[in-house]
Protein backbone atom coordinates (compact mmCIF):
# COMPACT_ATOMS: atom_id res chain seq x y z
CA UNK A 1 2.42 -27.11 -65.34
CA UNK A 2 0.21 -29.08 -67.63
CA UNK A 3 -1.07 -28.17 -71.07
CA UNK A 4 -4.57 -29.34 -73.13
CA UNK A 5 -6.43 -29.16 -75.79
CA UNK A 6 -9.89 -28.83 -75.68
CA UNK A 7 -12.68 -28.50 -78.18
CA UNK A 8 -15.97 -27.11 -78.54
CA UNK A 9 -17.85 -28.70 -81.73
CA UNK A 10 -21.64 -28.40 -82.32
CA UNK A 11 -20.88 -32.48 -84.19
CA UNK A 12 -23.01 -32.07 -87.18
CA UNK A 13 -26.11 -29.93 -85.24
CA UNK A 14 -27.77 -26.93 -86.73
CA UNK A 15 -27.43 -23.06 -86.72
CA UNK A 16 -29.01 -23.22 -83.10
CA UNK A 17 -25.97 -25.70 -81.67
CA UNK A 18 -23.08 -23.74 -83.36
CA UNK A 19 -24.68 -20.50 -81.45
CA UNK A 20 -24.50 -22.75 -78.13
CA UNK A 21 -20.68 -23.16 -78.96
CA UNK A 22 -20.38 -19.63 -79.02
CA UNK A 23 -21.54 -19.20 -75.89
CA UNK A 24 -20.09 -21.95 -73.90
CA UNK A 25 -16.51 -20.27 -75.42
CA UNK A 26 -17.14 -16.78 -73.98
CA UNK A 27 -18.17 -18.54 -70.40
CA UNK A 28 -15.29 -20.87 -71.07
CA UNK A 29 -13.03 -18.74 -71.63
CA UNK A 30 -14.23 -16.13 -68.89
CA UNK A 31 -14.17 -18.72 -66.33
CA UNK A 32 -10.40 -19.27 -67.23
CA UNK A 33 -9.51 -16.00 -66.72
CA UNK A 34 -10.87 -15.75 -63.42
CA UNK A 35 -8.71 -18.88 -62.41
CA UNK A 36 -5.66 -17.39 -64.16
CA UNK A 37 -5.38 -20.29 -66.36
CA UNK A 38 -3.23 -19.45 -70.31
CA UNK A 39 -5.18 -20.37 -72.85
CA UNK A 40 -4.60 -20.02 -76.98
CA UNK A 41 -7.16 -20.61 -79.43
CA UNK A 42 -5.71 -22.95 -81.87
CA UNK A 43 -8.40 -23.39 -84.60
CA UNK A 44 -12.03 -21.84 -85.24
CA UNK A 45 -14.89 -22.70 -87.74
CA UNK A 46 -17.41 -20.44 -88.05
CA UNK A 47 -20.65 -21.35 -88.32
CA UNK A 48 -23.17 -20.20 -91.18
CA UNK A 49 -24.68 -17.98 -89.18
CA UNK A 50 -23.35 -14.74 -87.62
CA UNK A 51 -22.09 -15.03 -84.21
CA UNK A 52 -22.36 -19.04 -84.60
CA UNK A 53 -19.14 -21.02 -84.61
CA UNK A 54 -19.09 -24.74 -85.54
CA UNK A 55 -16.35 -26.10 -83.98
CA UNK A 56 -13.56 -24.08 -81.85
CA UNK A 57 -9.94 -25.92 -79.96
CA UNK A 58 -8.18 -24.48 -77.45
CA UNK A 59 -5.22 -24.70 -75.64
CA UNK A 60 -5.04 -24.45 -71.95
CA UNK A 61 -1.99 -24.01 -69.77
CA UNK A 62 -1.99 -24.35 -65.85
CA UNK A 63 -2.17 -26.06 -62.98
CA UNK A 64 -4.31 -28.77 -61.51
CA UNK A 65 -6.22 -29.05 -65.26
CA UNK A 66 -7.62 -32.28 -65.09
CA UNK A 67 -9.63 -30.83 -61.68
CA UNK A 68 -10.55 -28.11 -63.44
CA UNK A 69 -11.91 -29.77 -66.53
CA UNK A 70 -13.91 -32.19 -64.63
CA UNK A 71 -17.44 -30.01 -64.41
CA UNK A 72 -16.93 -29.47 -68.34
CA UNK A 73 -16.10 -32.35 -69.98
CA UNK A 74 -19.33 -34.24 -71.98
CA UNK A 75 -22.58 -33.10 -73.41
CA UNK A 76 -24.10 -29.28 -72.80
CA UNK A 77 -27.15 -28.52 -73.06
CA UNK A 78 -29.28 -25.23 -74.01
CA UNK A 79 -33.00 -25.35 -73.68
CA UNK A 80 -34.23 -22.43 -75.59
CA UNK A 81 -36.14 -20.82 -78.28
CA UNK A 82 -34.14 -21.01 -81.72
CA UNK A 83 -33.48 -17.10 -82.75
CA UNK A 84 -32.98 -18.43 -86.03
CA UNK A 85 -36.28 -20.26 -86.54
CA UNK A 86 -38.81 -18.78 -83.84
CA UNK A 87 -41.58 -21.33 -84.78
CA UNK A 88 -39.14 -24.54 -84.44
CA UNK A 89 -40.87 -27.08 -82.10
CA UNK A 90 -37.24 -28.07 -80.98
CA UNK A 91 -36.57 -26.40 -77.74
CA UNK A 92 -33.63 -28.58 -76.66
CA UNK A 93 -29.93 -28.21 -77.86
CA UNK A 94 -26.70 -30.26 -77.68
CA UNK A 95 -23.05 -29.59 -78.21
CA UNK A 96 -20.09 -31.53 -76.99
CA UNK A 97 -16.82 -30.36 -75.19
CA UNK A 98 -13.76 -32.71 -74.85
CA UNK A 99 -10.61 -33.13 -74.50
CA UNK A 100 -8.15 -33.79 -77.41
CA UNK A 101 -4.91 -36.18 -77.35
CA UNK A 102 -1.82 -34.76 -78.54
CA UNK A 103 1.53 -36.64 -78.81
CA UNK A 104 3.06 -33.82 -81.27
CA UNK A 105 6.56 -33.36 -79.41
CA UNK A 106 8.46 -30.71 -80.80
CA UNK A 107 10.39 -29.05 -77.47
CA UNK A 108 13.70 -27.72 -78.15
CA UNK A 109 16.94 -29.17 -76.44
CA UNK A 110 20.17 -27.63 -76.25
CA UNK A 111 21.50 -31.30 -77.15
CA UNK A 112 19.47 -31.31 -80.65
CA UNK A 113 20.78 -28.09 -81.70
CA UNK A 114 24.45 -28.03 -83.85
CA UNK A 115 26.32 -25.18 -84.38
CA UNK A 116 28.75 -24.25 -87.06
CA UNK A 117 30.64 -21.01 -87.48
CA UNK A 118 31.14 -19.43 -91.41
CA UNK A 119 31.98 -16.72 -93.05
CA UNK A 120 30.13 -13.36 -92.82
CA UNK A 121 29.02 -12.56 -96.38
CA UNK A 122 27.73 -8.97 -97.39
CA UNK A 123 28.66 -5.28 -96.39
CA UNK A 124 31.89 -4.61 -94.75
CA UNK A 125 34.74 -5.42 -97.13
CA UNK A 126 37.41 -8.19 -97.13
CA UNK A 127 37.44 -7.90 -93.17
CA UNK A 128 33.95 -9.00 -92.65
CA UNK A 129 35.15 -12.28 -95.12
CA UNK A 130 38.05 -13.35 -93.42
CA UNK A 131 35.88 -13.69 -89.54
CA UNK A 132 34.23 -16.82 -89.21
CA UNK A 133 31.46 -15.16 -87.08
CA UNK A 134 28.50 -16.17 -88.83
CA UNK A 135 26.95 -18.98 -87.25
CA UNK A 136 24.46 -22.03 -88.90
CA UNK A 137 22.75 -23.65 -86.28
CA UNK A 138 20.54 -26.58 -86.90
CA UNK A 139 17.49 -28.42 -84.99
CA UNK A 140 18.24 -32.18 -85.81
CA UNK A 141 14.63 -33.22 -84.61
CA UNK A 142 12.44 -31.07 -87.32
CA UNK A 143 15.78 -30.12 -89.41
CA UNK A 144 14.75 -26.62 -89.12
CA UNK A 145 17.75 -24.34 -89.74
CA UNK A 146 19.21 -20.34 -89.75
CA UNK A 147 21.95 -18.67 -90.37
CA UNK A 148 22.91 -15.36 -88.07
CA UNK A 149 25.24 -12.75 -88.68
CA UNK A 150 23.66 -10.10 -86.92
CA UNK A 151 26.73 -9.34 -84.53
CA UNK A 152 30.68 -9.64 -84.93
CA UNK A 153 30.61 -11.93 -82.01
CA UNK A 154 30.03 -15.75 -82.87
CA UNK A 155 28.82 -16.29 -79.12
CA UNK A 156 26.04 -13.42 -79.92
CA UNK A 157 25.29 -14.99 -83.28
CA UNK A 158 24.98 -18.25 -81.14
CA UNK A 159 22.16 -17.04 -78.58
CA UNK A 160 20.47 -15.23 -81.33
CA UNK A 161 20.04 -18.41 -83.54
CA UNK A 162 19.05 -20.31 -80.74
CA UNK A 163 16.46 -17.79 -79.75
CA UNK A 164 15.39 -17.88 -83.86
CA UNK A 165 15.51 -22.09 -83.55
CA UNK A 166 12.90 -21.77 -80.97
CA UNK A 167 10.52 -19.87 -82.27
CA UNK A 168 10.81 -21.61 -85.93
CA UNK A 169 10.40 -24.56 -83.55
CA UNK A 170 7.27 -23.19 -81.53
CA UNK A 171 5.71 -22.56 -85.41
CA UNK A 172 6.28 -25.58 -86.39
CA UNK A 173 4.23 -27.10 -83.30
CA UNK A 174 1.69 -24.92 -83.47
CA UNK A 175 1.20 -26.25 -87.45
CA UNK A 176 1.17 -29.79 -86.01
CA UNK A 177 -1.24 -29.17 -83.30
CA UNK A 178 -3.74 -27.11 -86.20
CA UNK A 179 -3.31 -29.95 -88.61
CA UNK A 180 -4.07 -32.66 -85.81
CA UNK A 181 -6.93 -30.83 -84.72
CA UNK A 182 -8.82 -30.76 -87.59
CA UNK A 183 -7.94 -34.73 -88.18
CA UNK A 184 -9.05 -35.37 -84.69
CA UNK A 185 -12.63 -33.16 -85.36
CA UNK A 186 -14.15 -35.91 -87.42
CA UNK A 187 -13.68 -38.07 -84.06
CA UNK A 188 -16.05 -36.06 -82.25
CA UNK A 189 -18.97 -35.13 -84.60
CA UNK A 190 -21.10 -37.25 -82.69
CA UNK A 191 -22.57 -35.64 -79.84
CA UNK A 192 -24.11 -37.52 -77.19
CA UNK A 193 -27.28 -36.21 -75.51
CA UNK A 194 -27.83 -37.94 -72.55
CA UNK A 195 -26.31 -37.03 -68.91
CA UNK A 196 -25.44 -33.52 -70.04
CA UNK A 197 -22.70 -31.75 -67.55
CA UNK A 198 -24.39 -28.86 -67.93
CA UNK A 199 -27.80 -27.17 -68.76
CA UNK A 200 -28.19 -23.15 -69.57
CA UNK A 201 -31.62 -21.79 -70.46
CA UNK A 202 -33.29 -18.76 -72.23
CA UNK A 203 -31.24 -16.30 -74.77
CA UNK A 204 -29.53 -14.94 -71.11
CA UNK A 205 -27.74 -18.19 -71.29
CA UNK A 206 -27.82 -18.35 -67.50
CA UNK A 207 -26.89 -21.90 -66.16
CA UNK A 208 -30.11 -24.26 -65.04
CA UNK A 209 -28.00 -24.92 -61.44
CA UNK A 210 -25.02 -23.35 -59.99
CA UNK A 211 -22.01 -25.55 -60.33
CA UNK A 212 -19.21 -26.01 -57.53
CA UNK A 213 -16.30 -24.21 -58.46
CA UNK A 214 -13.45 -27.12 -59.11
CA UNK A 215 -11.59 -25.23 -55.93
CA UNK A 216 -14.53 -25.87 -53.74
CA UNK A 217 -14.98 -29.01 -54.61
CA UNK A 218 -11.10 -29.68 -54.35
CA UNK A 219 -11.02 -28.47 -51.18
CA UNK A 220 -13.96 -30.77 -49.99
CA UNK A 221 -12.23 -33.84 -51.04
CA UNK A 222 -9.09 -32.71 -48.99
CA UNK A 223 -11.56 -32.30 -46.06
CA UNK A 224 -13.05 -35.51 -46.27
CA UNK A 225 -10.30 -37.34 -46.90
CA UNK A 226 -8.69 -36.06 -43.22
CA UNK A 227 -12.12 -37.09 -42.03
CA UNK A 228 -11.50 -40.49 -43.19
CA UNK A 229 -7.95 -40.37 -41.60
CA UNK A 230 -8.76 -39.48 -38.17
């Protein structure tokens, strides 16, 4: 299973590019549903405009990724009449998706974790007080920390802090990977517009030329490669 972050930015373009990025997200994201792929949407700027975004990162979850990413990678283009300024000349528009390194590491290991029974504190009288069931557990990596007493039992108080380590945990990532985002957005304001990967047309936003699906053309490669092995 792989995992990665891609983002949709209209670089510094105008109302007209930051409605592109709109739509490449809805066929984006469409086209990941129909190939079962996870995806999270980790950060959004809207545009100035309504129904315009500016710059949008998601996460992607699946199988085979890189494949998949191939057709979509680089420059897209629109060539279209601006809704926002009917009389504009410009009938050609550029936005940029790519793919965004991320070395924020924040899984959670059984090994990282310490445990440490106390004392129950609150209702239940002196008996509650003299039962070390409570348990601290702490994640050594990101020194995140709880403390459980939900349950008599320190080996229930165990699995529930462990399950409440891992989501504090799963937070915290998710802060990292927002916060490296929008350092990593100033990288890509830039967009290029030559060689685009793909070209829609008209307010339909229907694509210039049908593109293989990454399957296909997966599938193609297997079949010349036997080809080549015979």
């Amino acid at each position: 299973m792989e995992t990665k972050i891609i983002q949709i930015t209209s670089g510094r373009g105008p109302a007209e590019c930051c409605w592109v990025v709109a739509q490449v997200l809805k066929l984006f994201i469409k086209t990941l549903k129909e190939e079962q792929i996870a995806y999270t949407i980790l950060q959004k700027e809207q545009g100035t405009e309504n129904r315009t975004i500016q710059s949008v990162t998601v996460q992607i979850e699946g199988k085979g990724l890189s494949l998949f990413l191939e057709p979509w990678i680089g420059t897209i283009q629109w060539i279209g009449i601006s809704s926002f300024r009917p009389q504009h000349r410009r009938k050609n528009w550029f936005v940029g998706l790519c793919e965004i390194e991320n070395n924020q590491t924040f899984q959670i290991d059984e090994k990282d974790i310490t445990y440490q029974a106390t004392r129950s504190s609150g209702p239940g009288g002196q008996h509650v007080n003299k039962v070390s069931s409570a348990i601290r557990a702490v994640h050594k990596p990101s020194n995140i920390q709880v403390l459980v007493m939900d349950s008599r039992s320190q080996h229930q108080n165990k699995k529930i802090a462990k399950q409440r380590l891992q989501e504090k945990v799963a937070e915290l990532q998710l802060q990292a990977l927002q916060k490296h985002v929008k350092h990593q957005w100033e990288n890509h304001l830039k967009v290029d517009r030559g060689n685009p990967v793909k070209v829609f047309k008209g307010s339909d936003f229907k694509a210039q030329k049908k593109e293989k699906n990454y399957k296909s053309k997966r599938n193609q490669l297997k079949t010349d490669l036997r080809k080549q092995l015979e």
